[in-house]
PDB file of N, CA and C in Angstrom:
ATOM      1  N   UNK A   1      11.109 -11.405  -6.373  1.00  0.00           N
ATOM      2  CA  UNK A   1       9.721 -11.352  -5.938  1.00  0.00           C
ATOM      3  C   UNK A   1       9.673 -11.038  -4.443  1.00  0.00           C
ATOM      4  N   UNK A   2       9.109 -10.188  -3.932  1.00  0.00           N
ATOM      5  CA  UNK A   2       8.682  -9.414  -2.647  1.00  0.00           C
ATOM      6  C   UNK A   2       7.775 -11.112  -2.142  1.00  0.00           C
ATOM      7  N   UNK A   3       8.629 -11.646  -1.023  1.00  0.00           N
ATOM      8  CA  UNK A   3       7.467 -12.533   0.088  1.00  0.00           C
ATOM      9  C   UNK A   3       6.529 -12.275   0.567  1.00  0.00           C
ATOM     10  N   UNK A   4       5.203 -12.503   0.624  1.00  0.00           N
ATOM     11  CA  UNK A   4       3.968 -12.124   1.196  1.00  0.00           C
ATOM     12  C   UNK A   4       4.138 -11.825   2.453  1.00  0.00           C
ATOM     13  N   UNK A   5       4.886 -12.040   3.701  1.00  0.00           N
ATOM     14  CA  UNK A   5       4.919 -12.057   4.814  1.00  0.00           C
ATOM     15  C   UNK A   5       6.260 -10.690   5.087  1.00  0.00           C
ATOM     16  N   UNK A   6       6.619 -10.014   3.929  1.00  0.00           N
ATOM     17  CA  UNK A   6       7.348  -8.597   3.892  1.00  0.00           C
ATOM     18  C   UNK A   6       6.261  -7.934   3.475  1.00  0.00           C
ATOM     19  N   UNK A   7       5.502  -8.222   2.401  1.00  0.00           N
ATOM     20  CA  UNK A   7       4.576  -7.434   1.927  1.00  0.00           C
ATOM     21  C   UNK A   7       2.920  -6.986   2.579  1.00  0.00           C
ATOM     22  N   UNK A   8       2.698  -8.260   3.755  1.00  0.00           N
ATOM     23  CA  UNK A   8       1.734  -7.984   4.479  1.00  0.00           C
ATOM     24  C   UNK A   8       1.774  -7.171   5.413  1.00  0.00           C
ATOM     25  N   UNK A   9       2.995  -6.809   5.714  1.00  0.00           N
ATOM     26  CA  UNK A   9       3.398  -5.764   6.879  1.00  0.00           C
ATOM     27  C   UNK A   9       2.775  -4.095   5.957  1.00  0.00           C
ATOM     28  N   UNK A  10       3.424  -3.864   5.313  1.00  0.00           N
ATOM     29  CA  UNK A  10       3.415  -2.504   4.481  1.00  0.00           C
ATOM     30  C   UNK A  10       2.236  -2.537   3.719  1.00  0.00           C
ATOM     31  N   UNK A  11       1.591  -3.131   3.201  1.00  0.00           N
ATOM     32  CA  UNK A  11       0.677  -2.783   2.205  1.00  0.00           C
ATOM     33  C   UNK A  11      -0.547  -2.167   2.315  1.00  0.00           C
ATOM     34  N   UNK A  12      -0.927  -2.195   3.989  1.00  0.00           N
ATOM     35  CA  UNK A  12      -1.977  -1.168   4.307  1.00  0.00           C
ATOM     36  C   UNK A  12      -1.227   0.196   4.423  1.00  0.00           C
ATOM     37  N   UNK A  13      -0.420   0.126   4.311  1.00  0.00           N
ATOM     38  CA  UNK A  13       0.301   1.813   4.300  1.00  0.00           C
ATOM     39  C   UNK A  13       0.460   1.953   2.803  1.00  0.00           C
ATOM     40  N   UNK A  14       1.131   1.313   1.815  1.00  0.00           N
ATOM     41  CA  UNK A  14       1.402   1.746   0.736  1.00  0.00           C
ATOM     42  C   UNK A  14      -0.268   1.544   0.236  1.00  0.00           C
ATOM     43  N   UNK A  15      -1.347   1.086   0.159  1.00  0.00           N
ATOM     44  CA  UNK A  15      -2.571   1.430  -0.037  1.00  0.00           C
ATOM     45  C   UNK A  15      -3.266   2.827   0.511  1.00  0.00           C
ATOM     46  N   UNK A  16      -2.656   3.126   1.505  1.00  0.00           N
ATOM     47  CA  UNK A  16      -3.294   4.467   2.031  1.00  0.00           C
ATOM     48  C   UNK A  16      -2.750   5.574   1.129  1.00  0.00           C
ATOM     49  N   UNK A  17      -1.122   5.536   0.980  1.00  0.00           N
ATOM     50  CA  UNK A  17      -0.601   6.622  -0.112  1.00  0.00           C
ATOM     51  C   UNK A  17      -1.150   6.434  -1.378  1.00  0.00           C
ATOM     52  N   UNK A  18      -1.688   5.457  -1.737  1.00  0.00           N
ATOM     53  CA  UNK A  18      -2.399   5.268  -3.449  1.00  0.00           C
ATOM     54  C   UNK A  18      -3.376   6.285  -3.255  1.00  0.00           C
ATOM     55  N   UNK A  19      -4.312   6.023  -2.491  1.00  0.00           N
ATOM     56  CA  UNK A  19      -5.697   6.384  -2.020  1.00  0.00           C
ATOM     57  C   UNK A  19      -5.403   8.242  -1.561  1.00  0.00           C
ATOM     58  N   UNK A  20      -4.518   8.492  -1.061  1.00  0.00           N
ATOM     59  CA  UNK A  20      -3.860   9.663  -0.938  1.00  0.00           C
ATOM     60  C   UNK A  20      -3.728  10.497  -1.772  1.00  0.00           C
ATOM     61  N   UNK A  21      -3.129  10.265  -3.132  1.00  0.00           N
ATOM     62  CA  UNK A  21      -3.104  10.641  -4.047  1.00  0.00           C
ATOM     63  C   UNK A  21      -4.647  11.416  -4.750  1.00  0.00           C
ATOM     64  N   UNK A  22      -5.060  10.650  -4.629  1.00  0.00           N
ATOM     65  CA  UNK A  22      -6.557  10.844  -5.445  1.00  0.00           C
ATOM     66  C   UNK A  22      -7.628   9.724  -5.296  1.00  0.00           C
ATOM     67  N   UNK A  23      -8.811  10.044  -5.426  1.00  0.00           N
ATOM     68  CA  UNK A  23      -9.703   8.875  -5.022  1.00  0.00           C
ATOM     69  C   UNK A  23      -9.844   7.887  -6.055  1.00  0.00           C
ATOM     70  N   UNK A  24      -9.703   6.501  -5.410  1.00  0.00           N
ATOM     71  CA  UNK A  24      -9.611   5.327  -6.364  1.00  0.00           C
ATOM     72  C   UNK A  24     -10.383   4.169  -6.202  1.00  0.00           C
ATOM     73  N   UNK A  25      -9.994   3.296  -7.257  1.00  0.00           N
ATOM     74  CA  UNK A  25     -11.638   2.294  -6.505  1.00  0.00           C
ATOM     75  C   UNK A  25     -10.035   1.050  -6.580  1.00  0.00           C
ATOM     76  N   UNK A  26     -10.588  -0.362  -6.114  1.00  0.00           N
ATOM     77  CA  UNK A  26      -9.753  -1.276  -6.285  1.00  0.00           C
ATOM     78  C   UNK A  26      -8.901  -1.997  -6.888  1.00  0.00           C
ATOM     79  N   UNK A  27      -9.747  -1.780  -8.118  1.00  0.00           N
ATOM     80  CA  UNK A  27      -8.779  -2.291  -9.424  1.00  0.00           C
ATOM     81  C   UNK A  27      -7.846  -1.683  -9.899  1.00  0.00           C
ATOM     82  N   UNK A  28      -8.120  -0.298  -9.566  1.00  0.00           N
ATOM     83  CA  UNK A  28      -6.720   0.698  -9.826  1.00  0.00           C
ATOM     84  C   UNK A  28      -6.013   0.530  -8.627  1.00  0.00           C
ATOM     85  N   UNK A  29      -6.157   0.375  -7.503  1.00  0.00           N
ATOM     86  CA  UNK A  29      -5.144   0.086  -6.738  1.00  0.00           C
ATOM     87  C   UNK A  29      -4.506  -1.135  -7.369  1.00  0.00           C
ATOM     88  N   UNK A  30      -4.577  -1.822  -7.130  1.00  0.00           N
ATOM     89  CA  UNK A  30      -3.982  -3.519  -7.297  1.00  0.00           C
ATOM     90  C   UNK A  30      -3.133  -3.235  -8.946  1.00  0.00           C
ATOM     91  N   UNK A  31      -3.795  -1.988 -10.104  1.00  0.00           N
ATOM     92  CA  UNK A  31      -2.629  -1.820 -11.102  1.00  0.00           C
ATOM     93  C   UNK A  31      -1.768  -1.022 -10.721  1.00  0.00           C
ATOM     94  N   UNK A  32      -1.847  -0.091  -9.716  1.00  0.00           N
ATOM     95  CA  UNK A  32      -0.623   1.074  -9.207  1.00  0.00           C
ATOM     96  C   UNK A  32       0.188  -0.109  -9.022  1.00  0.00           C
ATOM     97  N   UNK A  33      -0.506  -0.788  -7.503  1.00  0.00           N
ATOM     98  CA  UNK A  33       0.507  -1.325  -6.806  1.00  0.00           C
ATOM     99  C   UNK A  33       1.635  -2.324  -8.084  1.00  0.00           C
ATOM    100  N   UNK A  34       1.009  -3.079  -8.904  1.00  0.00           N
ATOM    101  CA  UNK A  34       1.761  -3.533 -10.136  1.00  0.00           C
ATOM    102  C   UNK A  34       2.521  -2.811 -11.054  1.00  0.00           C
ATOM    103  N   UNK A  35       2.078  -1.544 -10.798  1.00  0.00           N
ATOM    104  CA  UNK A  35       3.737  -0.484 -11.897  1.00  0.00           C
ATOM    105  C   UNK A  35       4.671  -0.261 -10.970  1.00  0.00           C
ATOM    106  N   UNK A  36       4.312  -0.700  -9.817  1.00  0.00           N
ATOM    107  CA  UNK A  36       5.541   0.011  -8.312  1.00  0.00           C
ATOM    108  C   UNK A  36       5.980  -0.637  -8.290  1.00  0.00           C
ATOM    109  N   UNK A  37       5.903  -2.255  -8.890  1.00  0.00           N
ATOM    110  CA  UNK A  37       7.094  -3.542  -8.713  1.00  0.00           C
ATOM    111  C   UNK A  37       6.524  -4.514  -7.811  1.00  0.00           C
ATOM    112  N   UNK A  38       5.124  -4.177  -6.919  1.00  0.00           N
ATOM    113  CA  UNK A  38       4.916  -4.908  -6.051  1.00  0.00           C
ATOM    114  C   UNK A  38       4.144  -6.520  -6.591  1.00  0.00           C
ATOM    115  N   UNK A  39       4.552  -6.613  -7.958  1.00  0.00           N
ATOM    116  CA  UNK A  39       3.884  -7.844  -8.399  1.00  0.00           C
ATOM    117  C   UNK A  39       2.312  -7.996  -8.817  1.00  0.00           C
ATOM    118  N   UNK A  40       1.716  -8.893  -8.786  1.00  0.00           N
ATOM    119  CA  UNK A  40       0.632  -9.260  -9.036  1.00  0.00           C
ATOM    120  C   UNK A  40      -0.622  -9.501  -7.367  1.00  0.00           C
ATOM    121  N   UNK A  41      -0.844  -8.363  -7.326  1.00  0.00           N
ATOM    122  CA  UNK A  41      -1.457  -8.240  -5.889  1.00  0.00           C
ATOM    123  C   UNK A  41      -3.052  -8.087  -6.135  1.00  0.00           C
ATOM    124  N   UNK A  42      -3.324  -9.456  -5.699  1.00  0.00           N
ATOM    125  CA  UNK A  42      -5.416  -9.325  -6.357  1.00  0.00           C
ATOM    126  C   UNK A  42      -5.813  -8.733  -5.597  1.00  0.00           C
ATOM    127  N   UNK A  43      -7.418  -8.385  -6.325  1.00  0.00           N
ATOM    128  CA  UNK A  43      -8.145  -7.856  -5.789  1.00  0.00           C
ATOM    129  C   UNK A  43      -8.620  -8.243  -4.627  1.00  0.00           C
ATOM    130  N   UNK A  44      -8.482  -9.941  -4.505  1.00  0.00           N
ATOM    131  CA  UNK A  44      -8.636 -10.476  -2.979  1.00  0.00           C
ATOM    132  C   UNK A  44      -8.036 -10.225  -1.984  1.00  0.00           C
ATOM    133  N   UNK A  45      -6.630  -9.532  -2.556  1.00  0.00           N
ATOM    134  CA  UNK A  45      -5.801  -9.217  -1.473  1.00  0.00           C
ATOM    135  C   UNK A  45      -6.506  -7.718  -0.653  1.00  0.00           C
ATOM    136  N   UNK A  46      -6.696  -7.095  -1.859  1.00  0.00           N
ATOM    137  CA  UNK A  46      -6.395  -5.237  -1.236  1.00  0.00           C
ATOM    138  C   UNK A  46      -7.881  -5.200  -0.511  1.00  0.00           C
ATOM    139  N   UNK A  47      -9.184  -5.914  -1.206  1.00  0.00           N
ATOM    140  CA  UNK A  47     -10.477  -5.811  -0.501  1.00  0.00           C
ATOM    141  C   UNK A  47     -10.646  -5.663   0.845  1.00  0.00           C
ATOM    142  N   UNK A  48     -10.523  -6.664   1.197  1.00  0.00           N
ATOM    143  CA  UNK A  48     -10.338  -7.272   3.015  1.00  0.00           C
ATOM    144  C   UNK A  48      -9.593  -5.742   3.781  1.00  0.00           C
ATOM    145  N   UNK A  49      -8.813  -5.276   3.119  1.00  0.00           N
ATOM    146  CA  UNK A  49      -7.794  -4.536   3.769  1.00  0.00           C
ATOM    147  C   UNK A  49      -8.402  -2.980   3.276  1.00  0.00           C
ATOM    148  N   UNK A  50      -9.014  -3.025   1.967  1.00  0.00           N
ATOM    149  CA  UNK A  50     -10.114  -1.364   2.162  1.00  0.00           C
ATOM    150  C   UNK A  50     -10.966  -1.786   2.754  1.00  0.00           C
ATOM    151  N   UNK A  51     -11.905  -2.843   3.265  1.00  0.00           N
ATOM    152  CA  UNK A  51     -12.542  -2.805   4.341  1.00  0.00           C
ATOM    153  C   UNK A  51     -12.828  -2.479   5.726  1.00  0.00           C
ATOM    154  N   UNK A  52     -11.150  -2.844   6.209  1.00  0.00           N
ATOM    155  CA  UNK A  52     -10.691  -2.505   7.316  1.00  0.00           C
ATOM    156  C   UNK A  52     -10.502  -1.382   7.280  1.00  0.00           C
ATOM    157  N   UNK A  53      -9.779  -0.760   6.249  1.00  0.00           N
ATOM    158  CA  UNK A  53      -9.380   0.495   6.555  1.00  0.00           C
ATOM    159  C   UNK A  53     -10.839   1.616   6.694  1.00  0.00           C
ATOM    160  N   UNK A  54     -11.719   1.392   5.807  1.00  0.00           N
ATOM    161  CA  UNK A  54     -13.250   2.000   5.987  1.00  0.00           C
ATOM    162  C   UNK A  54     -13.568   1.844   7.115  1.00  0.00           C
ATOM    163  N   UNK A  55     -14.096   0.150   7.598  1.00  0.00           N
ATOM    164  CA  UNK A  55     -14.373   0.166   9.156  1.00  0.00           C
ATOM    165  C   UNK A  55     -13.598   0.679  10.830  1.00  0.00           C
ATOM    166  N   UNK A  56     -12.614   1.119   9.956  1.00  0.00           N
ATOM    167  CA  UNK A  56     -11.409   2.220  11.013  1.00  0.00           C
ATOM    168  C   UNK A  56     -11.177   3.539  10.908  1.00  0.00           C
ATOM    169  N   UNK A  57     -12.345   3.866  10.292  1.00  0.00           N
ATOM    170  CA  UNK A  57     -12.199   5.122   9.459  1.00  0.00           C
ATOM    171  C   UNK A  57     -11.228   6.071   9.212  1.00  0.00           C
ATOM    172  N   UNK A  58     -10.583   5.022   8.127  1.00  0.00           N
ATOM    173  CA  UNK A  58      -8.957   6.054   7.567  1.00  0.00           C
ATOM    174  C   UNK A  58      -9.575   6.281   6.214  1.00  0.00           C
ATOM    175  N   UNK A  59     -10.138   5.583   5.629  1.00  0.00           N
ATOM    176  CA  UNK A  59     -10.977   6.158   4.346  1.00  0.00           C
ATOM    177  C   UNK A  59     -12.680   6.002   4.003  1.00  0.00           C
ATOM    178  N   UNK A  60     -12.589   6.899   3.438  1.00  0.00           N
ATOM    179  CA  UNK A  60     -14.397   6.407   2.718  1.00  0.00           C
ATOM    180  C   UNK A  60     -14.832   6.195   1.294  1.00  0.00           C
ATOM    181  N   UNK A  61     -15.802   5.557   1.804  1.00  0.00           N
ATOM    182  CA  UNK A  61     -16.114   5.066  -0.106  1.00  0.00           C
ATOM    183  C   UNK A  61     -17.561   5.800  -0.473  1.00  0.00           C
ATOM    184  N   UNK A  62     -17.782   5.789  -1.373  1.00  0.00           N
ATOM    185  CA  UNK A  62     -19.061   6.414  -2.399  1.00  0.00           C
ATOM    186  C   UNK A  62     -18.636   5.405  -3.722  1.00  0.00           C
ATOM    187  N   UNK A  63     -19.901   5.415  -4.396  1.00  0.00           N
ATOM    188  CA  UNK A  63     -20.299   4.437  -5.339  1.00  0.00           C
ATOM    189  C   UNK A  63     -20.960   5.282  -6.173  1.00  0.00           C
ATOM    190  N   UNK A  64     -20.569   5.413  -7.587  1.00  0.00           N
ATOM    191  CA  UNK A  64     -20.456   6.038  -8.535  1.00  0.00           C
ATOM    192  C   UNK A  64     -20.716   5.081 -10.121  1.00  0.00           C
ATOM    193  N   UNK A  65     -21.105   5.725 -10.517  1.00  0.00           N
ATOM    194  CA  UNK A  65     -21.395   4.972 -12.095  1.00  0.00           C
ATOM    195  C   UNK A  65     -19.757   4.975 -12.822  1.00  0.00           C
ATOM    196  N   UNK A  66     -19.514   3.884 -13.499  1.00  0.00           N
ATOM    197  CA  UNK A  66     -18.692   3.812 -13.980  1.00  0.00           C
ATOM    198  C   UNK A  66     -18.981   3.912 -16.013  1.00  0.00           C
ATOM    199  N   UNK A  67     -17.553   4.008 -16.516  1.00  0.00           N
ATOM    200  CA  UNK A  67     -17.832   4.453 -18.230  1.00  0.00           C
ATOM    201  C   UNK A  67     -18.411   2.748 -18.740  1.00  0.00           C
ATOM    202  N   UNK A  68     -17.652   2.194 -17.937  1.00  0.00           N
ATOM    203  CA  UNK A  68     -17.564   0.822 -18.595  1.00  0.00           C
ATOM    204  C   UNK A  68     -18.094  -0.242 -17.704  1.00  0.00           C
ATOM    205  N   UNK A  69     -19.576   0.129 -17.260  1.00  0.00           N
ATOM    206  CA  UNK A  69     -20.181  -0.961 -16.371  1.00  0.00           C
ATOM    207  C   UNK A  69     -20.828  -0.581 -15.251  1.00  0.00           C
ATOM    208  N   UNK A  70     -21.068  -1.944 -14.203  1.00  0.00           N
ATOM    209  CA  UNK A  70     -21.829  -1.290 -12.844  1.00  0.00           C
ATOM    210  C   UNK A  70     -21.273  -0.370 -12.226  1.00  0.00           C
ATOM    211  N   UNK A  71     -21.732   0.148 -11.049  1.00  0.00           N
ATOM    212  CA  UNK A  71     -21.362   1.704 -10.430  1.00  0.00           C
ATOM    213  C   UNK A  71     -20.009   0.860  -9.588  1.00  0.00           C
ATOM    214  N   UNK A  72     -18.489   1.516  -9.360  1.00  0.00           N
ATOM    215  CA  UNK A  72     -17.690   1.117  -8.385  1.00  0.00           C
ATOM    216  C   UNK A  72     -17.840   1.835  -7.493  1.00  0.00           C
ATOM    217  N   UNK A  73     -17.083   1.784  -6.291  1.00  0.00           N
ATOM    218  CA  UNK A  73     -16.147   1.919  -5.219  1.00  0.00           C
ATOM    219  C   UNK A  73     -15.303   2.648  -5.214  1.00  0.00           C
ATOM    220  N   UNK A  74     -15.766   4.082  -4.919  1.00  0.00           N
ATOM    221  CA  UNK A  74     -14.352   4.781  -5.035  1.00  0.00           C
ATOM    222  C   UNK A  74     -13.896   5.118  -3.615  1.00  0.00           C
ATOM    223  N   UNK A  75     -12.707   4.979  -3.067  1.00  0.00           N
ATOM    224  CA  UNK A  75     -12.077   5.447  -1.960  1.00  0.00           C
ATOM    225  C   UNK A  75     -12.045   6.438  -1.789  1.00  0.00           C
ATOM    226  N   UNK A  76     -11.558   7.407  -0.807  1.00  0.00           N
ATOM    227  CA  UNK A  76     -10.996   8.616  -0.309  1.00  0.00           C
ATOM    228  C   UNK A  76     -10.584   8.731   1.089  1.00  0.00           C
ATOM    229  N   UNK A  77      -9.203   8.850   1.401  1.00  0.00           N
ATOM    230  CA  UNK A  77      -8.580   9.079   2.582  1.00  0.00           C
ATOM    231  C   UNK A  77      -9.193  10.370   2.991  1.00  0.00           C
ATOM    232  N   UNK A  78      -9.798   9.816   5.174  1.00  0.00           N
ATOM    233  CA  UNK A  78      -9.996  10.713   5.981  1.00  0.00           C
ATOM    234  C   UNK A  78      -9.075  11.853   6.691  1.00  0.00           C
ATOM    235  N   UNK A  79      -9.102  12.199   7.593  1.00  0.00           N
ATOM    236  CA  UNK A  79      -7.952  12.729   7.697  1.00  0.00           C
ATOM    237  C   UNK A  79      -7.469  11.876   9.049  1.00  0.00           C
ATOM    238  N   UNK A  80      -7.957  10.588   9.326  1.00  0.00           N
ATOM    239  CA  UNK A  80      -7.636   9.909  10.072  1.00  0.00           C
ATOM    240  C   UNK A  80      -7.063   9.107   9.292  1.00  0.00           C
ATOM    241  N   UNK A  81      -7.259   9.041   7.997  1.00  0.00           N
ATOM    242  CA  UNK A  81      -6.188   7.973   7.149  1.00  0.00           C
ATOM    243  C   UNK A  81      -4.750   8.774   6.492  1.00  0.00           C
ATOM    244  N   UNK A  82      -5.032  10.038   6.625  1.00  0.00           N
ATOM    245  CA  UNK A  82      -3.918  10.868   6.283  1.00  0.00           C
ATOM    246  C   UNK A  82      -2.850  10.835   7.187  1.00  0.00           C
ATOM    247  N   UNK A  83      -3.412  10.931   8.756  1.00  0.00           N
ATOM    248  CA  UNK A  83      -2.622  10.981   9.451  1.00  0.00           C
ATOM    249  C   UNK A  83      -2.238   9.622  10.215  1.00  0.00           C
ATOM    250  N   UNK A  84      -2.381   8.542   9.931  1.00  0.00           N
ATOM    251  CA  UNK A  84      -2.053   7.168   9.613  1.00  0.00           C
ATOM    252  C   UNK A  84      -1.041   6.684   8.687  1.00  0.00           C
ATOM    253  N   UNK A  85      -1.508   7.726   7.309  1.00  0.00           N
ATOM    254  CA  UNK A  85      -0.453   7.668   6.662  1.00  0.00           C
ATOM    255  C   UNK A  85       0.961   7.869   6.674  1.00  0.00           C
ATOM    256  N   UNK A  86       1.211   9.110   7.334  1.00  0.00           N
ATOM    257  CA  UNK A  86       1.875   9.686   7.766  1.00  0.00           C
ATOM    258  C   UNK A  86       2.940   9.401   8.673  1.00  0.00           C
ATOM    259  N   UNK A  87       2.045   8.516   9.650  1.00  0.00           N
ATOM    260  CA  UNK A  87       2.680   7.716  10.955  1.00  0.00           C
ATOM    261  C   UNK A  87       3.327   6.398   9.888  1.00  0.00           C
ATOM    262  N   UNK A  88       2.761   5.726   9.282  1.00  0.00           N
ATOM    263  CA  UNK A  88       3.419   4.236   8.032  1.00  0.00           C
ATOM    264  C   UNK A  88       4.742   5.127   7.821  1.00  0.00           C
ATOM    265  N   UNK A  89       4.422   6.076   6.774  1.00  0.00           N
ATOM    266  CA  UNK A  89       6.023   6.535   6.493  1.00  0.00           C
ATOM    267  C   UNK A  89       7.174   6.816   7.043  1.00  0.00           C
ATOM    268  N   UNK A  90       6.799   7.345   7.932  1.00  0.00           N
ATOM    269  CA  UNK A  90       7.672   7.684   8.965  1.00  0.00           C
ATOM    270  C   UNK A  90       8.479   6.449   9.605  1.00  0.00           C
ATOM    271  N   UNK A  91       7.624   5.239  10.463  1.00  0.00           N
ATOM    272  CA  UNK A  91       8.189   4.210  10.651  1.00  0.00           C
ATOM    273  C   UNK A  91       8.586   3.404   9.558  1.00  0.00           C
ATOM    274  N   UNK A  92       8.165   3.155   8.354  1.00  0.00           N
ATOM    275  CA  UNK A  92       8.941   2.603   7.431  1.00  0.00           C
ATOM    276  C   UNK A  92      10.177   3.542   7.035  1.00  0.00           C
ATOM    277  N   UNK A  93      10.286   4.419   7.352  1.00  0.00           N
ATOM    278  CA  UNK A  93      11.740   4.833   6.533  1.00  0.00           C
ATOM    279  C   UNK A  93      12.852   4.486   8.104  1.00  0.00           C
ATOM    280  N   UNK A  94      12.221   4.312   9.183  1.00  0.00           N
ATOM    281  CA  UNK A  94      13.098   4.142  10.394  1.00  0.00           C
ATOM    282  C   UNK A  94      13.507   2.196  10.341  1.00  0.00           C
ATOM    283  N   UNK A  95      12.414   2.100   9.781  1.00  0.00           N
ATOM    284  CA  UNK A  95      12.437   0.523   9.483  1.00  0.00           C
ATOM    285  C   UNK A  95      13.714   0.183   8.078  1.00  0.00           C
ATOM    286  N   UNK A  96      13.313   0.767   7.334  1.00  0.00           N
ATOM    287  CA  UNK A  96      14.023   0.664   6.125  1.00  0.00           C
ATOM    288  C   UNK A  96      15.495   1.147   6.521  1.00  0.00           C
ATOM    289  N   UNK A  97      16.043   2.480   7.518  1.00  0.00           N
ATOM    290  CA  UNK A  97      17.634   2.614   7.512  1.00  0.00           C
ATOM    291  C   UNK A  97      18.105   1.885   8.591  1.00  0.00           C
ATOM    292  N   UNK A  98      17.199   1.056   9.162  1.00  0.00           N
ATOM    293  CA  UNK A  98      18.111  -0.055  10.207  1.00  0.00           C
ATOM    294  C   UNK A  98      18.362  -1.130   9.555  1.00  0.00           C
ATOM    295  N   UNK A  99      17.395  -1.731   8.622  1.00  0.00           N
ATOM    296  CA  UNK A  99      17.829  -2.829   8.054  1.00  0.00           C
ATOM    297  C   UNK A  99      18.641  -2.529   6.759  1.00  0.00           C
ATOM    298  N   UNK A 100      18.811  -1.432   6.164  1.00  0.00           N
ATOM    299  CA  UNK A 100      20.176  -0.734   5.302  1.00  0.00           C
ATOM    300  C   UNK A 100      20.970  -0.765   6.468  1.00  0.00           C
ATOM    301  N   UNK A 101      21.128  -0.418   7.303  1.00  0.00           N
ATOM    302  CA  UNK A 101      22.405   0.023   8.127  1.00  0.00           C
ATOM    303  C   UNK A 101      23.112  -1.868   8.729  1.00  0.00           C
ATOM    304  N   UNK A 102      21.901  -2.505   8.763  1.00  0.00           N
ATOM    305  CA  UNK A 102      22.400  -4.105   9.449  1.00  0.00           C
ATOM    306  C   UNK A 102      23.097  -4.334   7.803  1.00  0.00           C
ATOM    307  N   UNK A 103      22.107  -4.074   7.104  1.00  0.00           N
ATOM    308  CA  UNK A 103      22.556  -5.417   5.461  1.00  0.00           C
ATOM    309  C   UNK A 103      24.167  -4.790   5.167  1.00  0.00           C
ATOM    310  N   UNK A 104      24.602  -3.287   5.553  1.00  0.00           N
ATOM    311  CA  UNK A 104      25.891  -3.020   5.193  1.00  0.00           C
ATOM    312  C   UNK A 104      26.692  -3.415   5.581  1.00  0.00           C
ATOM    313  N   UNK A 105      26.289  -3.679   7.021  1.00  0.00           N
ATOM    314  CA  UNK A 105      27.171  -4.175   8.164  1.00  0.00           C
ATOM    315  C   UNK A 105      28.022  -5.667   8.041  1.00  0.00           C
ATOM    316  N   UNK A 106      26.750  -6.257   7.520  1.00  0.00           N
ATOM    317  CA  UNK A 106      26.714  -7.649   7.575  1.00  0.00           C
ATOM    318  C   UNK A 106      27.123  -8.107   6.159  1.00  0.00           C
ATOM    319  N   UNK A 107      27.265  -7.074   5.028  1.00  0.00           N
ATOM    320  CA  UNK A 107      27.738  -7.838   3.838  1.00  0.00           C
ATOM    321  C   UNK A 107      28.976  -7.135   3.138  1.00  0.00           C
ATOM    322  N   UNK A 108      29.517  -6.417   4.539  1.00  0.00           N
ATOM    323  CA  UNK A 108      31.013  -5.033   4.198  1.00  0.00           C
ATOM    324  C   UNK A 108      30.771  -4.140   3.172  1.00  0.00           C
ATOM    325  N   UNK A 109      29.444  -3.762   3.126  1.00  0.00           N
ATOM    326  CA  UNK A 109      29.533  -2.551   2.146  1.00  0.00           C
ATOM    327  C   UNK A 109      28.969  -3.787   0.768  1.00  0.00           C
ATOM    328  N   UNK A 110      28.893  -4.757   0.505  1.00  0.00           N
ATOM    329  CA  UNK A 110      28.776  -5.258  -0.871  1.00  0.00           C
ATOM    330  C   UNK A 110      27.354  -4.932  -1.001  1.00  0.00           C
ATOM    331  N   UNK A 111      26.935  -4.642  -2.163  1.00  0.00           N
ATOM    332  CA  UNK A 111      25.305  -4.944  -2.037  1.00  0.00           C
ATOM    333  C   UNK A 111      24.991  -6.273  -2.930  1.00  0.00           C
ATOM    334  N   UNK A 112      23.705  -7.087  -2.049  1.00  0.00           N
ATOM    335  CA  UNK A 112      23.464  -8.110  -2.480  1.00  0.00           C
ATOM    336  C   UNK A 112      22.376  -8.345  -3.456  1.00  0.00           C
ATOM    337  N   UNK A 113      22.978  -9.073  -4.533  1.00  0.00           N
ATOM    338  CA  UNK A 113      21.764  -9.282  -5.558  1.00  0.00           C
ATOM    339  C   UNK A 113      21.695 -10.606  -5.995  1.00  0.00           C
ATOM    340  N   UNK A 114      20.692 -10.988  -6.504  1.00  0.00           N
ATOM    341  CA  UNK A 114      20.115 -12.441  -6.609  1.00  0.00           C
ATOM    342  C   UNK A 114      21.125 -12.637  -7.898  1.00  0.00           C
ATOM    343  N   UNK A 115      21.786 -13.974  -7.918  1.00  0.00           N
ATOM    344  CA  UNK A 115      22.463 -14.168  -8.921  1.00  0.00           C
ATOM    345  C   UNK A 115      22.174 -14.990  -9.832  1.00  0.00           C
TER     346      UNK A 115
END
């Protein structure tokens, strides 16, 4: 299980690439993020954080009728959230081969798995 305090770092970035993809409303985020392995991530979580990201304008929303109920929330990355995006990946993959490059260091090449 991914710790909340690894996962609070990244998840406004891996929410921006969902939203990247194609325009989405919340509940489909929070099931992406659950086929990617990231667990059970509520809707309480991702809200607060498309909020922010709207009131920072990296994305926008429109409200649309839905098949199955009241009208949602659909997202769409600006191109201030594109290029936000962009900047996340980048430092996460610089983030991600230092701490590959420490964990090799530090465990001689073994890789570590929960036993």
């Amino acid at each position: 299980m991914i710790s909340s305090q690894m996962l609070k770092g990244t998840l406004e970035g891996c929410i921006l690439g969902i939203i990247s993809r194609k325009e989405t409303y919340g509940y489909e985020i929070s099931e992406q993020l659950g086929s990617y392995g990231f667990g059970k991530i509520t809707e309480g979580t991702i809200y607060p954080i498309l909020l922010r990201l709207e009131k920072n304008g990296m994305i926008t929303a429109t409200y649309r009728q839905s098949d199955m109920g009241p009208k949602r929330k659909y997202y769409s990355l600006t191109a201030e959230g594109m290029e936000e995006f962009h900047h996340f990946v980048s430092g996460y993959n610089e983030l991600s081969n230092a701490v590959s490059c420490l964990l090799q260091d530090t465990l001689g090449g073994e890789r570590y798995e929960k036993k």
